[in-house]
Protein backbone atom coordinates (compact mmCIF):
# COMPACT_ATOMS: atom_id res chain seq x y z
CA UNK A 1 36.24 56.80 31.99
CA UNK A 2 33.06 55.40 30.70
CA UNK A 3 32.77 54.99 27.05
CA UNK A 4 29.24 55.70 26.48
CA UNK A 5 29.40 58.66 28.54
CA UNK A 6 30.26 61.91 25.65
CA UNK A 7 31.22 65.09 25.54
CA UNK A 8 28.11 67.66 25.83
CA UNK A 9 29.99 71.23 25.77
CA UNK A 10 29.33 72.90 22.84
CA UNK A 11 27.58 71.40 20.67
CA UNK A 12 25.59 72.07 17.84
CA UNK A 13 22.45 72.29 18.37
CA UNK A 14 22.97 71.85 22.22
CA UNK A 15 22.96 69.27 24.80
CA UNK A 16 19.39 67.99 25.65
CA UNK A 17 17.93 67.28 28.85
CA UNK A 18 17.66 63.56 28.15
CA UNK A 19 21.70 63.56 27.14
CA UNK A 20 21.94 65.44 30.51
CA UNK A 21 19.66 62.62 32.39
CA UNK A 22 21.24 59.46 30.38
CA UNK A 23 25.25 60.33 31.33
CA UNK A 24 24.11 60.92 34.57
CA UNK A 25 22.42 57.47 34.77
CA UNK A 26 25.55 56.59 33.03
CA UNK A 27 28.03 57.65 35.77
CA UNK A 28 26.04 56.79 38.39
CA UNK A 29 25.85 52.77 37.22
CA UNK A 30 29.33 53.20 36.76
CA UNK A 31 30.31 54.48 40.50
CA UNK A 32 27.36 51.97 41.90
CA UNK A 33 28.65 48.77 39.92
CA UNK A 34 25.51 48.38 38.97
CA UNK A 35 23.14 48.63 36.21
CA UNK A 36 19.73 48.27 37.97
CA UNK A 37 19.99 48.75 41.67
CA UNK A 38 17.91 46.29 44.00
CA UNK A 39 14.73 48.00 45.66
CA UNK A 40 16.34 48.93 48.83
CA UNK A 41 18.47 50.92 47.02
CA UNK A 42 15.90 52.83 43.98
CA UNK A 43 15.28 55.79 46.19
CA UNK A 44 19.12 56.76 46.49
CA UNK A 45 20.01 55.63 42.87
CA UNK A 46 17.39 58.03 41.70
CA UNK A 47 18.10 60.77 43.76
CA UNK A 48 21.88 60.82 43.08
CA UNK A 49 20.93 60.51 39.64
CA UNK A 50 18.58 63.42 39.39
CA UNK A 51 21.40 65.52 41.66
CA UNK A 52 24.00 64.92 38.92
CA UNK A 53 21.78 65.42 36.09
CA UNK A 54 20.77 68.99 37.36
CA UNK A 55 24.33 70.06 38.27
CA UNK A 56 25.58 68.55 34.49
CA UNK A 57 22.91 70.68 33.05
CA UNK A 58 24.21 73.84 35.18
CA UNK A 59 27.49 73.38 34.15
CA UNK A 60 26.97 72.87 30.93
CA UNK A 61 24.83 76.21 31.07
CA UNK A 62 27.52 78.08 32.50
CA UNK A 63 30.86 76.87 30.63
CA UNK A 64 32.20 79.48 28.51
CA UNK A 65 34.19 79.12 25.35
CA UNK A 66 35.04 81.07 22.50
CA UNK A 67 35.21 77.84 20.02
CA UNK A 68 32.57 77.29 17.35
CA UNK A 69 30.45 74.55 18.28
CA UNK A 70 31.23 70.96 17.04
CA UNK A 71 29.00 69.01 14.07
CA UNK A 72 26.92 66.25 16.04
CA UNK A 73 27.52 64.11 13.16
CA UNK A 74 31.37 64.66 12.69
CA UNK A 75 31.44 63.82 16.69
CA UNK A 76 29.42 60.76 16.22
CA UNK A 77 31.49 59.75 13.18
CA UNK A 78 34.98 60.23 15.25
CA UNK A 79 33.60 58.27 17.79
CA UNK A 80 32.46 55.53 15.80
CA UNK A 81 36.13 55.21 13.97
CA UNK A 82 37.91 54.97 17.39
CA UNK A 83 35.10 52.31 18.46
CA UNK A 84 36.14 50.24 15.25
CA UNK A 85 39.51 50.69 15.90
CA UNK A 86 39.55 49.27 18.92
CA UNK A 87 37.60 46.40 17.89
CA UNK A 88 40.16 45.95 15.16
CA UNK A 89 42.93 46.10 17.90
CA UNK A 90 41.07 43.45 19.96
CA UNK A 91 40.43 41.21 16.86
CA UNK A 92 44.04 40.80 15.54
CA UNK A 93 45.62 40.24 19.47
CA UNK A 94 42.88 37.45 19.74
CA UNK A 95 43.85 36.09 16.44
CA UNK A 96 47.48 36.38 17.42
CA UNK A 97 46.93 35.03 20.58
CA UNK A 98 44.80 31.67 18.89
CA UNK A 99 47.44 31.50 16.39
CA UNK A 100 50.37 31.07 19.37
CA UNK A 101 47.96 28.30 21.36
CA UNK A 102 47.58 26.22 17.95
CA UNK A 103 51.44 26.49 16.95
């Protein structure tokens, strides 16, 4: 799954159309391999793009929960501590791993 694509069901205050657009755009360079597709190609990256953006904004019109919405912030904050974790991870194997190569 594609980190920098998050969760948009119920939220407080709701998911915007540009959140919509940009994990569309998201998923889209993620299926393509590609960030910016060559000119050939614009027409079709921006119509899928548009196509997923309209039917993540009609599902995320239509889902149906009984759960209080979640805190933006507290989201944002749970996502950033899982971010630094990782990073942590990834620093202390690369330390490891220079550690082994110089013993």
């Amino acid at each position: 799954m594609c980190r920098n694509i998050i969760p948009l069901n119920n939220l407080a205050p709701p998911a915007t159309d540009d959140e919509c657009h940009d994990a569309a755009l998201q998923f889209v360079r993620k299926i393509s391999g590609t960030n910016a597709p060559s000119r050939a190609n614009r027409e079709v990256f921006d119509r899928t793009v548009a196509e997923i953006e309209r039917s993540v904004r009609a599902l995320l019109d239509d889902l149906v929960t009984t759960a209080p919405p979640k805190d933006r912030a507290e989201q944002a904050a749970k996502r950033q501590a899982r971010s630094a974790e990782r990073y942590e991870a990834i620093r202390v194997f690369q330390e490891a791993k220079r550690a082994a190569r110089g013993a």
